[in-house]
C-alpha atoms as a PDB file:
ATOM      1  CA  UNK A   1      -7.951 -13.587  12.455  1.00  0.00           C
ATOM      2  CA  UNK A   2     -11.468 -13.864  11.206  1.00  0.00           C
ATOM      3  CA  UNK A   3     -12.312 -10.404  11.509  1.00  0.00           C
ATOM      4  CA  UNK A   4      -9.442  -9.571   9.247  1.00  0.00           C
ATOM      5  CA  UNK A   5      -9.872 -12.115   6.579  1.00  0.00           C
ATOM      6  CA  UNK A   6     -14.065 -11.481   6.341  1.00  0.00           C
ATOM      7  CA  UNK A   7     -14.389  -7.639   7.389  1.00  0.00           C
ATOM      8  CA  UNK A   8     -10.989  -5.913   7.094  1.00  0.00           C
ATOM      9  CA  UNK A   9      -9.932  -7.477   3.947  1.00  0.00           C
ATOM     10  CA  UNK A  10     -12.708  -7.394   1.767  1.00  0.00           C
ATOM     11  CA  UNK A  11     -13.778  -3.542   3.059  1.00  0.00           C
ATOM     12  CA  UNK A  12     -10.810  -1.636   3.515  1.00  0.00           C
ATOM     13  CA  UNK A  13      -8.348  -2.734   2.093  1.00  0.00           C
ATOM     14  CA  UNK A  14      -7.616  -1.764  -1.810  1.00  0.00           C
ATOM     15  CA  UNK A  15      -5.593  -2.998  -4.129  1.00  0.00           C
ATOM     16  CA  UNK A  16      -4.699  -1.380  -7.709  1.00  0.00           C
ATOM     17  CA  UNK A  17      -2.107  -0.416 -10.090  1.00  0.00           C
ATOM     18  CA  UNK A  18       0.517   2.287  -9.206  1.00  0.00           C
ATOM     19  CA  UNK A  19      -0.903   5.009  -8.925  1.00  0.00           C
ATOM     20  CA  UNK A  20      -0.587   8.337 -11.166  1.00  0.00           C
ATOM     21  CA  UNK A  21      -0.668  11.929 -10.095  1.00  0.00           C
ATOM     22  CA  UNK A  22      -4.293  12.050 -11.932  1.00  0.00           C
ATOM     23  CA  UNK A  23      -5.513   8.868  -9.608  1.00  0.00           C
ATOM     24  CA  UNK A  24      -3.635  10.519  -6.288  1.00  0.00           C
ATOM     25  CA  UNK A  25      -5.933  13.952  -7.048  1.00  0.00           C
ATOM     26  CA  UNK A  26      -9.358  11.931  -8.045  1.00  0.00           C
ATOM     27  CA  UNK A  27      -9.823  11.733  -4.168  1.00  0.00           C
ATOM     28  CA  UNK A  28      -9.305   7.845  -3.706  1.00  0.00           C
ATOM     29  CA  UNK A  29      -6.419   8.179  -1.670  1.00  0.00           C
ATOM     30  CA  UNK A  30      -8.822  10.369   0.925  1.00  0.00           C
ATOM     31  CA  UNK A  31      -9.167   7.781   3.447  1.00  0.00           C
ATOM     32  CA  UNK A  32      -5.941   5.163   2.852  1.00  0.00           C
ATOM     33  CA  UNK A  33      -3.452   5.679   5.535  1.00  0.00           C
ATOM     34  CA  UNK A  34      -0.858   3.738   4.428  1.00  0.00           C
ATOM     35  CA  UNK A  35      -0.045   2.949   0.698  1.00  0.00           C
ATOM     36  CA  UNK A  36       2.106  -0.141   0.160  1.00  0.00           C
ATOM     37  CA  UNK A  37       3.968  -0.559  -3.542  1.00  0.00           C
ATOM     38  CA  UNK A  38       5.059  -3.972  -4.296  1.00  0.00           C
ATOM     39  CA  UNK A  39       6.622  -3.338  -7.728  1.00  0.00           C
ATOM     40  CA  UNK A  40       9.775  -2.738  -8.798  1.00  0.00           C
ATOM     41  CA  UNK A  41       8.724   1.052  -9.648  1.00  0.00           C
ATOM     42  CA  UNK A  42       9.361   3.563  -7.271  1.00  0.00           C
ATOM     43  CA  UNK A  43       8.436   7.237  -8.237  1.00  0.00           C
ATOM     44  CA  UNK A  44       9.083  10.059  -5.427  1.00  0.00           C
ATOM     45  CA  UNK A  45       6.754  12.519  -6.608  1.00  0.00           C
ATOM     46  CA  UNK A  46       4.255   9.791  -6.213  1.00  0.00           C
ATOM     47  CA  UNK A  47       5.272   9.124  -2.606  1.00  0.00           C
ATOM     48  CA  UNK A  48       5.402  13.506  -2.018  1.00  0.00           C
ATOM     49  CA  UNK A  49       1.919  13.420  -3.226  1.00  0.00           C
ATOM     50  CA  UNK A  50       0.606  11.051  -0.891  1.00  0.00           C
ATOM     51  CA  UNK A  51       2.507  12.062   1.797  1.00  0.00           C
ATOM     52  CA  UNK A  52       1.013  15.610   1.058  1.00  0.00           C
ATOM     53  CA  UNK A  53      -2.452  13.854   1.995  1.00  0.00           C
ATOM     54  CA  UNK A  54      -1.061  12.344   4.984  1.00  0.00           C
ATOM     55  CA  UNK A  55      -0.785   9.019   3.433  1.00  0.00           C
ATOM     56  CA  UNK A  56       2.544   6.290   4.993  1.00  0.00           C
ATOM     57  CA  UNK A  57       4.453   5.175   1.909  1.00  0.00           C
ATOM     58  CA  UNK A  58       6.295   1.500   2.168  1.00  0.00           C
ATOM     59  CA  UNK A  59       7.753   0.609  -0.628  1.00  0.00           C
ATOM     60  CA  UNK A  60       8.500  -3.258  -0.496  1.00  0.00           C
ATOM     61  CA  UNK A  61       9.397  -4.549  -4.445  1.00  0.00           C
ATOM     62  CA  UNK A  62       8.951  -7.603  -5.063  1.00  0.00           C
ATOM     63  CA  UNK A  63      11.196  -8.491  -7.839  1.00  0.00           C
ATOM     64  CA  UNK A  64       9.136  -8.729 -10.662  1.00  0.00           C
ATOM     65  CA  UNK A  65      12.192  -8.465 -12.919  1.00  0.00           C
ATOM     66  CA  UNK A  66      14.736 -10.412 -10.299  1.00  0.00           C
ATOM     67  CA  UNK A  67      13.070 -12.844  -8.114  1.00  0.00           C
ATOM     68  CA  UNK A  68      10.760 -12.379  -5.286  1.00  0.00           C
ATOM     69  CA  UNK A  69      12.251 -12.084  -1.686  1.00  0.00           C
ATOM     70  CA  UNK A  70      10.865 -13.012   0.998  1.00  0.00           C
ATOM     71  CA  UNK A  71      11.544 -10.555   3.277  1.00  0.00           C
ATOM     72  CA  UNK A  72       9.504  -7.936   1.336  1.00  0.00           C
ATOM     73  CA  UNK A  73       6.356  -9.896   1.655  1.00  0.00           C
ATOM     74  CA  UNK A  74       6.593 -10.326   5.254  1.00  0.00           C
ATOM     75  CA  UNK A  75       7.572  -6.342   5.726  1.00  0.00           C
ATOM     76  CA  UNK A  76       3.880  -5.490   3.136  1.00  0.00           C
ATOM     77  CA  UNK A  77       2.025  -8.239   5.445  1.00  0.00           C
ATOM     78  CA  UNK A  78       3.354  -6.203   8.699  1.00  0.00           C
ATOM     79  CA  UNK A  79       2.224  -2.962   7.531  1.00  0.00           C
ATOM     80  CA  UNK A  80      -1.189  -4.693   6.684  1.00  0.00           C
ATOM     81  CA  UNK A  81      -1.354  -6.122  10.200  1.00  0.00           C
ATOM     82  CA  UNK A  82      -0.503  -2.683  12.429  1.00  0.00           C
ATOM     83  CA  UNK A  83      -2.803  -1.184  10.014  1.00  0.00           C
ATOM     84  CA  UNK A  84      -5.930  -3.615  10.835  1.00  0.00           C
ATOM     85  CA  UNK A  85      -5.054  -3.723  14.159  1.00  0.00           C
ATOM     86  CA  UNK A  86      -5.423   0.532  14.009  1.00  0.00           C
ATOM     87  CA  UNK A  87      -9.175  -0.174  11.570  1.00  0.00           C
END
């Protein structure tokens, strides 16, 4: 678990806002494999785009409006795992 929490974390993994079509074209996207979005928006021509660069989508809200379940942090913290464990 150190490797994650020194190397992984802090160099490849990204976190920012939800992305636009503008941000998805810039290039900054060119080498995520997975994209996880934790708020309650969910756009599908923002998921077509990435998946158009070969990027997973998970979409796991968390309930900013409602409450935030538990079960949708565990599912974004799986995703982050199988993706450090592929680098």
């Amino acid at each position: 678990m150190m490797g994650f929490s020194q190397d992984w974390f802090h160099n490849k993994l990204t976190v920012s806002k939800f992305p636009t079509q503008k941000f998805i074209h810039s290039g900054r996207l060119d080498t995520c494999k997975y994209r996880i979005n934790v708020s309650d928006i969910y756009k599908p021509e923002i998921d077509e785009a990435c998946l158009a660069l070969g990027v997973q989508n998970n979409w796991f809200p968390l309930g900013e409006a409602f409450g935030m379940p538990l079960e949708s942090i565990y599912a974004a913290l799986r995703i982050m795992y199988e993706a450090e464990k592929q680098d």
